[in-house]
C-alpha atoms as a PDB file:
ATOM      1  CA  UNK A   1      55.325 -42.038 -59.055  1.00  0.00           C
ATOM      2  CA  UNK A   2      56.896 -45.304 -57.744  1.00  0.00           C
ATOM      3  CA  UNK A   3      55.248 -44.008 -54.595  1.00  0.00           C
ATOM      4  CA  UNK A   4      52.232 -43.845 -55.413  1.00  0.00           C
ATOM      5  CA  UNK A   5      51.694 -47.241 -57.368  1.00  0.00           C
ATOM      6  CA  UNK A   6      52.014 -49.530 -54.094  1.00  0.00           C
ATOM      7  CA  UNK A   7      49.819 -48.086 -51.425  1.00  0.00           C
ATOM      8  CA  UNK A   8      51.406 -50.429 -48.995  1.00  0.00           C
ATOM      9  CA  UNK A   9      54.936 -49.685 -49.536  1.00  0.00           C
ATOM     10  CA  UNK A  10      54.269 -46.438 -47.247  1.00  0.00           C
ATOM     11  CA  UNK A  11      55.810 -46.373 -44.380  1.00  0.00           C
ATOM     12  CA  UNK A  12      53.332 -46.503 -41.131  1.00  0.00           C
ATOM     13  CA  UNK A  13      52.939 -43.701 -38.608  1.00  0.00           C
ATOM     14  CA  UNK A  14      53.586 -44.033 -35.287  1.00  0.00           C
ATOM     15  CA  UNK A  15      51.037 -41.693 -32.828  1.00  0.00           C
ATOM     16  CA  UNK A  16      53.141 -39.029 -31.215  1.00  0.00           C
ATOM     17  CA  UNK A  17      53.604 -39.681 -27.266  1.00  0.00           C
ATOM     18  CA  UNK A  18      51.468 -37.765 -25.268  1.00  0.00           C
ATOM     19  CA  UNK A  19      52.978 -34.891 -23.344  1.00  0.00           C
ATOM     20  CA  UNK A  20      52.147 -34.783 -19.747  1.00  0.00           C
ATOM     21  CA  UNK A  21      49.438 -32.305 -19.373  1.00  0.00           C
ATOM     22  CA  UNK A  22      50.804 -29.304 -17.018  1.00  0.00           C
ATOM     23  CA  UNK A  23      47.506 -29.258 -14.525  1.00  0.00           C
ATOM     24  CA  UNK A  24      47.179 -33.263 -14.423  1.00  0.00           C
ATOM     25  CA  UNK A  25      48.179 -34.765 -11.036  1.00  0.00           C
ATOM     26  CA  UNK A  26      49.518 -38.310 -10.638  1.00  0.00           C
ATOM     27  CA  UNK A  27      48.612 -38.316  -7.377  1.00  0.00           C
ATOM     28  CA  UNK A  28      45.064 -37.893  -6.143  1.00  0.00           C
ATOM     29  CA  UNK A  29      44.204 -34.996  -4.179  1.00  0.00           C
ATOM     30  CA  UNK A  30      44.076 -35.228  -0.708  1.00  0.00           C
ATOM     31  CA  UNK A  31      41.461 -32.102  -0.554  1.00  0.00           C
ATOM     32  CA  UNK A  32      37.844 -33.131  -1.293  1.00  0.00           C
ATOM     33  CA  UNK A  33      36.888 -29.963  -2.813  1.00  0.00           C
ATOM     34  CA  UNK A  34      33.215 -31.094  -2.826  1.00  0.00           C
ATOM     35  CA  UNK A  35      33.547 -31.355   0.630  1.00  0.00           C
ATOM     36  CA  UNK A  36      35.045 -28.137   1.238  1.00  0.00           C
ATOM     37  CA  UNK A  37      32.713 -26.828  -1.576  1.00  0.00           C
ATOM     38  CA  UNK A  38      29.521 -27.441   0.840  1.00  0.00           C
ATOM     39  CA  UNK A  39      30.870 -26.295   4.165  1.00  0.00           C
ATOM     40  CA  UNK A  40      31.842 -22.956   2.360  1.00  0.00           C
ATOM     41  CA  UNK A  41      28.007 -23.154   1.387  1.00  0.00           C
ATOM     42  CA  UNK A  42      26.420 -23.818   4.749  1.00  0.00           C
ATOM     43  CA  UNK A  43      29.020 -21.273   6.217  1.00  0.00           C
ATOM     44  CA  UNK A  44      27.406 -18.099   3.833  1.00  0.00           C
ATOM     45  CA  UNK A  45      23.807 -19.235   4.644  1.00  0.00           C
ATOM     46  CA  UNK A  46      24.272 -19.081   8.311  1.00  0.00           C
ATOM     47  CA  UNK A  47      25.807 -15.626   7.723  1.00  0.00           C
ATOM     48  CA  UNK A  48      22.776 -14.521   5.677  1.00  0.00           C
ATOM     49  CA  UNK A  49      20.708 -15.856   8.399  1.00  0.00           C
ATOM     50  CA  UNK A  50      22.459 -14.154  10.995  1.00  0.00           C
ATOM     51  CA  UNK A  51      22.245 -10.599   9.404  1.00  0.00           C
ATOM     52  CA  UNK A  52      18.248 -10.874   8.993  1.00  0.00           C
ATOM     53  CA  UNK A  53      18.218 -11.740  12.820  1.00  0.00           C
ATOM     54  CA  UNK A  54      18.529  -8.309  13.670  1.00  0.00           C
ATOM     55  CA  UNK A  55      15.687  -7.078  11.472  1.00  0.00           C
ATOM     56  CA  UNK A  56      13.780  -9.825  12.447  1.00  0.00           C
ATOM     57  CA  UNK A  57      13.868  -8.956  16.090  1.00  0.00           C
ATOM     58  CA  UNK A  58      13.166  -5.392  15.484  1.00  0.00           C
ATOM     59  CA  UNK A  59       9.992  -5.933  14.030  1.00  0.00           C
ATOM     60  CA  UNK A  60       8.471  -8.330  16.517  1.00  0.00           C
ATOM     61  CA  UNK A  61       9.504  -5.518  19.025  1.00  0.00           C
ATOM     62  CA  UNK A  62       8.024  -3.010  16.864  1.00  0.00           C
ATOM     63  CA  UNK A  63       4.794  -5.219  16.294  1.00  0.00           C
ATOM     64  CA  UNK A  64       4.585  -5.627  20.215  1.00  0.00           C
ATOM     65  CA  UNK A  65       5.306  -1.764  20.864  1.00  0.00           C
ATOM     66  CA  UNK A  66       2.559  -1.036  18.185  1.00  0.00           C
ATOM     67  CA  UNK A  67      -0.226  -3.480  19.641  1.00  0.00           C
ATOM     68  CA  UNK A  68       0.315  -1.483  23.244  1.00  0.00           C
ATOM     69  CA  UNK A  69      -0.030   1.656  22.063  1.00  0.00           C
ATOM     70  CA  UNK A  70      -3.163   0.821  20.275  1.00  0.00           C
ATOM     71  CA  UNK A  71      -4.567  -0.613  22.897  1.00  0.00           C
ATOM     72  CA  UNK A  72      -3.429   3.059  25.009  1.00  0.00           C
ATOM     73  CA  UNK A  73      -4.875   5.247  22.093  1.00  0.00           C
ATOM     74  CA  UNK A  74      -8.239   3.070  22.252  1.00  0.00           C
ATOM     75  CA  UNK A  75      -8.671   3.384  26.496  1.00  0.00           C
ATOM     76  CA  UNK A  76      -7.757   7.272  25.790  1.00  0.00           C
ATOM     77  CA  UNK A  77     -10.534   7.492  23.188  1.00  0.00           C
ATOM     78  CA  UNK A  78     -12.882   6.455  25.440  1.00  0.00           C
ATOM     79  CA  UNK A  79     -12.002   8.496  28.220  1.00  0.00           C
ATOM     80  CA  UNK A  80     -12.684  11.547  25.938  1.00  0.00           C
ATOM     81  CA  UNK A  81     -15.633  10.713  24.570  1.00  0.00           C
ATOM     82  CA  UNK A  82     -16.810  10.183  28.542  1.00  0.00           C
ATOM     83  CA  UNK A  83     -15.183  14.017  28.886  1.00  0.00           C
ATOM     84  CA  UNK A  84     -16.767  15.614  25.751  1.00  0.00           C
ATOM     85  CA  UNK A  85     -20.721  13.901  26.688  1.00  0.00           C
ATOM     86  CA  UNK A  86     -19.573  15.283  30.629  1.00  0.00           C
ATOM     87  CA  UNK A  87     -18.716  18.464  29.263  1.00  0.00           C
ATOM     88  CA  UNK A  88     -21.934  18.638  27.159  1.00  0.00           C
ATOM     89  CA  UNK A  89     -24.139  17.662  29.834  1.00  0.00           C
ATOM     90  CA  UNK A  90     -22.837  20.441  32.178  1.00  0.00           C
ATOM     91  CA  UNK A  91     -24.327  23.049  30.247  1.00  0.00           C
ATOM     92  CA  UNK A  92     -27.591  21.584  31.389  1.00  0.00           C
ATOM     93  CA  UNK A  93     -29.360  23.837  34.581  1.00  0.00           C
ATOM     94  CA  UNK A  94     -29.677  20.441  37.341  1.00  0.00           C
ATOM     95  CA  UNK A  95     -25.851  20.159  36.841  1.00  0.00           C
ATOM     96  CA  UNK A  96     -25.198  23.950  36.921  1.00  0.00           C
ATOM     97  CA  UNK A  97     -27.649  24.321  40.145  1.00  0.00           C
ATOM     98  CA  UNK A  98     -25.648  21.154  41.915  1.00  0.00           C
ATOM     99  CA  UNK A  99     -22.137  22.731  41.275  1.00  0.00           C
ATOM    100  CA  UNK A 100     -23.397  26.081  42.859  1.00  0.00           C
ATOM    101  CA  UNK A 101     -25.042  23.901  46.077  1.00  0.00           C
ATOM    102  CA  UNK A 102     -21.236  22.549  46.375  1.00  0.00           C
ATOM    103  CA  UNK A 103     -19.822  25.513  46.392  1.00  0.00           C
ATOM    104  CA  UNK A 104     -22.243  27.069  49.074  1.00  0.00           C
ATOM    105  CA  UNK A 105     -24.431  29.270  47.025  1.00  0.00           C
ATOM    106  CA  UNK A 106     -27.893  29.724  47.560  1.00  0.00           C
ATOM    107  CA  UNK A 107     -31.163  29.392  44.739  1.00  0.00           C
ATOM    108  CA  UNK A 108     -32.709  32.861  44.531  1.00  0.00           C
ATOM    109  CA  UNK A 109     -35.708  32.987  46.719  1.00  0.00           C
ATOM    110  CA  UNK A 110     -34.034  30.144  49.266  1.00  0.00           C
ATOM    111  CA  UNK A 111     -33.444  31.241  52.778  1.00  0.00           C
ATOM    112  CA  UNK A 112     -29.670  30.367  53.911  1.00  0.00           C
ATOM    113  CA  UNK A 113     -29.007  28.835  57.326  1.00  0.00           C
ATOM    114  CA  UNK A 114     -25.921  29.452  58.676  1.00  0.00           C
ATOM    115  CA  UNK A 115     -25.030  26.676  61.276  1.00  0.00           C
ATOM    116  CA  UNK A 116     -22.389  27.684  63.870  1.00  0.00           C
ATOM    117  CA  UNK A 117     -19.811  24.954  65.342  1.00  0.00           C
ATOM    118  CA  UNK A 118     -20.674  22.094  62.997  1.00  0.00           C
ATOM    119  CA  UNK A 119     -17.888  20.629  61.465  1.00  0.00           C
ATOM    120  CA  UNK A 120     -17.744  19.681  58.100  1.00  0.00           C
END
């Protein structure tokens, strides 16, 4: 009990030394890993960049290709509608009577002249 009676008869710790941690460095590092950090950053945009580039270009192409052949089906759309009212107006008799005139047939009724040594 002696020991407890005089609190300052203890004896005082000392704080244990301090081991060396086994990752610290004494030196500093001569790698700046920010540095290398942000280069390995920019380096994997620019390769994301560079794969959409192929897409990219394939669909202006495929925008441009598209716009042509719209502007092809259009111009062939109107040439058959120009077809479809010529083939609707042919059924008419003027346009029936002119065909037969160009091929050398004669209206009934008509007298046909047959001219010798004319040239066409």
């Amino acid at each position: 009990m002696a020991s407890t009676a005089y609190a300052g008869s203890r004896p005082k710790r000392r704080p244990a030394a301090r081991k060396p941690r086994p990752g610290a460095r004494r030196a500093p590092s001569r790698i700046k890993w920010d540095r290398v950090g942000r280069i390995a950053l920019v380096l994997v945009l620019f390769m994301v960049a560079y794969s959409y580039l192929n897409p990219a270009i394939n669909l202006f192409n495929t925008y441009r290709s598209t716009t042509a052949a719209k502007a092809e089906f259009h111009e062939l759309l109107r040439e058959n509608k120009q077809l479809h009212r010529a083939i609707q107006s042919s059924d008419t008799p003027p346009v029936v009577a002119a065909a037969a005139r160009k091929q050398g047939m004669v209206a009934k009724g008509e007298t046909p002249f047959v001219l010798q040594g004319s040239q066409h």
